[in-house]
N, C-alpha and C. Protein backbone atom coordinates (compact mmCIF):
# COMPACT_ATOMS: atom_id res chain seq x y z
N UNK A 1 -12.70 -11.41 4.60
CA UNK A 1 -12.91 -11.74 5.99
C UNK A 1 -14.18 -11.03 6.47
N UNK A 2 -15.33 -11.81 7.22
CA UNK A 2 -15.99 -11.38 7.74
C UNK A 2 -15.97 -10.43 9.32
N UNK A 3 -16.23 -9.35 9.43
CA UNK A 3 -16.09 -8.86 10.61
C UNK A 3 -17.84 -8.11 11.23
N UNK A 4 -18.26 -8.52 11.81
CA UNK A 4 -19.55 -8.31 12.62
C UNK A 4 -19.22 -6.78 12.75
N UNK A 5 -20.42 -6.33 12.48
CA UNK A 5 -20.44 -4.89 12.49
C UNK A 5 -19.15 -4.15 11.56
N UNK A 6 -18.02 -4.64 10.80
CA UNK A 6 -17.46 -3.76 9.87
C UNK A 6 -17.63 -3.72 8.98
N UNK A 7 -16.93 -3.01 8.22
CA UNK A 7 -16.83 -2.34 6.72
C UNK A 7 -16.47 -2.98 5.76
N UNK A 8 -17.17 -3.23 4.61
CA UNK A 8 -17.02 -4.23 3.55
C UNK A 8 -16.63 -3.17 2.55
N UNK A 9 -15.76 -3.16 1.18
CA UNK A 9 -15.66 -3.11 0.40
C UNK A 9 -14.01 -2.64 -0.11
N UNK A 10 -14.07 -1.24 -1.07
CA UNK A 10 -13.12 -1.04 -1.40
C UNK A 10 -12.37 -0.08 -0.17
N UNK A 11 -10.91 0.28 -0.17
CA UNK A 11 -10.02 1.21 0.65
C UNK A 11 -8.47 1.65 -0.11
N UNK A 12 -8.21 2.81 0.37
CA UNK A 12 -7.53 3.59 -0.28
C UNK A 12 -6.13 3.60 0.69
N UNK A 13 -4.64 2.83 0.05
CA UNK A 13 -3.82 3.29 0.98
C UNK A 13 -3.00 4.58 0.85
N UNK A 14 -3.48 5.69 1.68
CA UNK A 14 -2.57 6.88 1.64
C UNK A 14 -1.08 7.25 0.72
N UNK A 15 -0.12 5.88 1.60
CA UNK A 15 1.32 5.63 1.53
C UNK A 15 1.20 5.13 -0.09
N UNK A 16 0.52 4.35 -0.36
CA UNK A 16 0.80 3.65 -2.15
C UNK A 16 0.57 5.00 -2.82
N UNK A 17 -0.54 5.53 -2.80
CA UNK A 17 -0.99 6.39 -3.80
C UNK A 17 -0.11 7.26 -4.50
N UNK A 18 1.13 7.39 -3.57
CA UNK A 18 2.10 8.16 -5.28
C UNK A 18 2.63 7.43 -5.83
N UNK A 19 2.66 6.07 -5.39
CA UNK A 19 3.29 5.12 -5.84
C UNK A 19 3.47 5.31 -7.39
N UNK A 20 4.44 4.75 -8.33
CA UNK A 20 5.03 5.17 -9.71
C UNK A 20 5.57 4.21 -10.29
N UNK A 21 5.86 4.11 -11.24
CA UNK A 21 6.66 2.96 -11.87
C UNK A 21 8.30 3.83 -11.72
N UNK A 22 8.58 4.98 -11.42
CA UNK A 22 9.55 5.75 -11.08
C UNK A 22 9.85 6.52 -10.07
N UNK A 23 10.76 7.00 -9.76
CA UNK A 23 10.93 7.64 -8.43
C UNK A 23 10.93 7.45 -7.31
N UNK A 24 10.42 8.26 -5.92
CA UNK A 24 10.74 7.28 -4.80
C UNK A 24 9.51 6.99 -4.05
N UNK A 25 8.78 5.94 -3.84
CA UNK A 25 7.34 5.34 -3.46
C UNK A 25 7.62 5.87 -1.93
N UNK A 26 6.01 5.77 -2.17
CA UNK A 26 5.34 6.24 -0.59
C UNK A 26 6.21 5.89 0.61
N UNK A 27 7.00 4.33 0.70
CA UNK A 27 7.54 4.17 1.95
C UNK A 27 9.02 4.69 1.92
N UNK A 28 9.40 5.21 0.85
CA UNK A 28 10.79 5.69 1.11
C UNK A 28 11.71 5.39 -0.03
N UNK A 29 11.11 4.13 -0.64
CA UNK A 29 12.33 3.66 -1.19
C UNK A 29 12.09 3.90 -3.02
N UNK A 30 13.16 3.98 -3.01
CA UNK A 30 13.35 4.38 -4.57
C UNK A 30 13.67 3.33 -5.49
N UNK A 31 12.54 3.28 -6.81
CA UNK A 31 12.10 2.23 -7.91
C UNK A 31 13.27 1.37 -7.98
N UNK A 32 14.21 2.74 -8.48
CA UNK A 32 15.35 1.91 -9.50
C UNK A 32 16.35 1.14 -8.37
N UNK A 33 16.25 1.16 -6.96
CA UNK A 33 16.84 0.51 -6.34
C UNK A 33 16.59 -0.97 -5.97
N UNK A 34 15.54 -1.01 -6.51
CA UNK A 34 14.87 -2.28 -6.18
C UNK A 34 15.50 -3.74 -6.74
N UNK A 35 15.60 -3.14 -8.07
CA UNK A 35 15.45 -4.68 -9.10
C UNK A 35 17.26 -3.76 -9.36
N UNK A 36 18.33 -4.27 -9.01
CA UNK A 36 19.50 -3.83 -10.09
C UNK A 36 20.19 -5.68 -10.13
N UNK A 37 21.29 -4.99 -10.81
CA UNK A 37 22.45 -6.58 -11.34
C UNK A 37 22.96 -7.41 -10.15
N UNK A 38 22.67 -6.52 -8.85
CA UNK A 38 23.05 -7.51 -7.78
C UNK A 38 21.73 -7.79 -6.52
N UNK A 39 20.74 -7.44 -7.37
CA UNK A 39 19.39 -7.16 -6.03
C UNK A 39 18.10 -7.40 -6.96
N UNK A 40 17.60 -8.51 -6.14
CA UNK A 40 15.99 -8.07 -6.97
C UNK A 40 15.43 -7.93 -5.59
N UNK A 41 14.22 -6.61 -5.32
CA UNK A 41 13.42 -6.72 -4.10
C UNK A 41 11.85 -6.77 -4.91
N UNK A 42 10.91 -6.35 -4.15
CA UNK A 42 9.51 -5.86 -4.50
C UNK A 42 8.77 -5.66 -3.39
N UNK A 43 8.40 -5.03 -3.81
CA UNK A 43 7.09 -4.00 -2.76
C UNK A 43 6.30 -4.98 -2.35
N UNK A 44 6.16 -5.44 -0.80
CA UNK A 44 4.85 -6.73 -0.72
C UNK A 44 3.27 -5.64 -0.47
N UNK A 45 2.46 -6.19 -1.02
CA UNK A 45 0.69 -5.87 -0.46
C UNK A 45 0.36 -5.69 1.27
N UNK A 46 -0.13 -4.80 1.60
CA UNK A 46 -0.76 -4.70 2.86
C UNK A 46 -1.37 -6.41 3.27
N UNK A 47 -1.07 -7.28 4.08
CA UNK A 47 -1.27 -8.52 4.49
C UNK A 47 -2.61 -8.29 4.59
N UNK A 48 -3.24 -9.24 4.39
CA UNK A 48 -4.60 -10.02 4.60
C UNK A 48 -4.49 -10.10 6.20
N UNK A 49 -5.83 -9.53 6.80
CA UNK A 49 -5.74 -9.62 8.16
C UNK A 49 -5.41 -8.25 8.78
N UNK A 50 -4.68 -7.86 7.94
CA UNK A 50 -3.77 -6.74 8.79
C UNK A 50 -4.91 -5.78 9.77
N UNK A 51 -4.86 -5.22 10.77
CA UNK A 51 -6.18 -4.32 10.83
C UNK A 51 -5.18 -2.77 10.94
N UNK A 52 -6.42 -2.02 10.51
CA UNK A 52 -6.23 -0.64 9.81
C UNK A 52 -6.73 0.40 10.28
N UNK A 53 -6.61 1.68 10.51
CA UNK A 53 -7.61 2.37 11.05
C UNK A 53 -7.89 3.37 9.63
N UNK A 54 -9.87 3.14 9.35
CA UNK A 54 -10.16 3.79 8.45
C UNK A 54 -10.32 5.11 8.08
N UNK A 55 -10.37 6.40 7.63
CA UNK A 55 -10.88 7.27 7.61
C UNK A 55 -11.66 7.43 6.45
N UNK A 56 -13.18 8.01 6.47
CA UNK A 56 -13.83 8.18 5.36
C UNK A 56 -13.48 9.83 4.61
N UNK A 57 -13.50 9.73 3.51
CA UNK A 57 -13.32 11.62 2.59
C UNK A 57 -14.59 10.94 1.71
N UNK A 58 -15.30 12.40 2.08
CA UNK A 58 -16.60 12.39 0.90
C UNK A 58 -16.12 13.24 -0.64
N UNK A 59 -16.06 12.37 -1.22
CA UNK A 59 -16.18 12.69 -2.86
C UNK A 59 -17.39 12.95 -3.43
N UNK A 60 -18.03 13.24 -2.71
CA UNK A 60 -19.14 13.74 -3.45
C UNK A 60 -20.44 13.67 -2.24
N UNK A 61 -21.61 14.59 -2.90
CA UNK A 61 -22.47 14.55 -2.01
C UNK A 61 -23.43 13.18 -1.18
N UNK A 62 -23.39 12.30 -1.86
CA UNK A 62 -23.37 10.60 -1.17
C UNK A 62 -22.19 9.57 -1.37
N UNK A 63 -21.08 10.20 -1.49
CA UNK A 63 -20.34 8.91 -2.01
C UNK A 63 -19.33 9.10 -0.96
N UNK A 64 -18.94 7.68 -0.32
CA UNK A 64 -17.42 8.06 0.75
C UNK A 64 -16.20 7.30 0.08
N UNK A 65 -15.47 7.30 -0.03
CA UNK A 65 -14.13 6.52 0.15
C UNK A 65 -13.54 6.44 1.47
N UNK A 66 -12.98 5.16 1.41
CA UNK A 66 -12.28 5.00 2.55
C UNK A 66 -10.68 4.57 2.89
N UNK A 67 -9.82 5.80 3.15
CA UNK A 67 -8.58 5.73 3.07
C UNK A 67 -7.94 4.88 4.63
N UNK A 68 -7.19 4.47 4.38
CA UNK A 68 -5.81 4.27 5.72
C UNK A 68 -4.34 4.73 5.03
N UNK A 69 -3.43 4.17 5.99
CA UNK A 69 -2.25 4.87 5.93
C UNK A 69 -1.32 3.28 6.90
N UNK A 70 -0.43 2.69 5.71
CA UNK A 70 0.38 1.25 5.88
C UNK A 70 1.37 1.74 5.24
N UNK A 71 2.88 1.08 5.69
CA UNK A 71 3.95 1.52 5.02
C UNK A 71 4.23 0.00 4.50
N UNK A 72 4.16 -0.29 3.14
CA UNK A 72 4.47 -1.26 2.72
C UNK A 72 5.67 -1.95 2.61
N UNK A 73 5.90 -3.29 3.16
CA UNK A 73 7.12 -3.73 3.55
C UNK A 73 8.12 -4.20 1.96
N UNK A 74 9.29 -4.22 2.09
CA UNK A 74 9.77 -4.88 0.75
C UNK A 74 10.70 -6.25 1.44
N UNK A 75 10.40 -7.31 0.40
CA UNK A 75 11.21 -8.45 0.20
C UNK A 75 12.02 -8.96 -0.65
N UNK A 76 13.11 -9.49 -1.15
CA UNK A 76 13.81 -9.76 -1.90
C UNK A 76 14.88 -10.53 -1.37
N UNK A 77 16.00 -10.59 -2.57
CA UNK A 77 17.03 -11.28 -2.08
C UNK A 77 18.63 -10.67 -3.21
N UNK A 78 19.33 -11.11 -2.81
CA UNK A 78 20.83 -10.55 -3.17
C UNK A 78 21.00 -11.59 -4.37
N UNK A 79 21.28 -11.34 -5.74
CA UNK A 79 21.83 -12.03 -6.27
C UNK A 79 23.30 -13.15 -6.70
N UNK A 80 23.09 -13.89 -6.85
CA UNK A 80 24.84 -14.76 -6.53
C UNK A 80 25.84 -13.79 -8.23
């Protein structure tokens, strides 16, 4: 998406970043609860569109990254 006068490129979400193939992810919820014999869920992506408020951290003496902070929603459904 084009935005006049914003920020193009890569961004860092706070909340994912401990994210794991184990244990309990950034928004709370824990892996192995996700997918069992009576539940499949999954973690959805920060929406397209969404707006964010950025903060830059310098990694180095010219380089910025740019983090936010989204609690990623989950969807799924109950198995029969």
């Amino acid at each position: 998406m084009n935005v006049s006068g914003g920020i193009g490129g890569e961004a860092f979400n706070l909340i994912e970043d401990q994210n794991a193939a184990f244990g309990t992810l950034g928004n709370g919820v824990t892996v192995e609860h996700l997918n069992t014999d009576t539940a499949e869920f999954k973690l959805q992506p920060v929406p397209n569109g969404t707006r964010v408020q950025l903060f830059p951290v310098a990694v180095g003496s010219d380089e910025v990254e740019w983090w936010f902070s989204y609690e990623n929603g989950v969807t799924g459904e109950c198995k029969s």
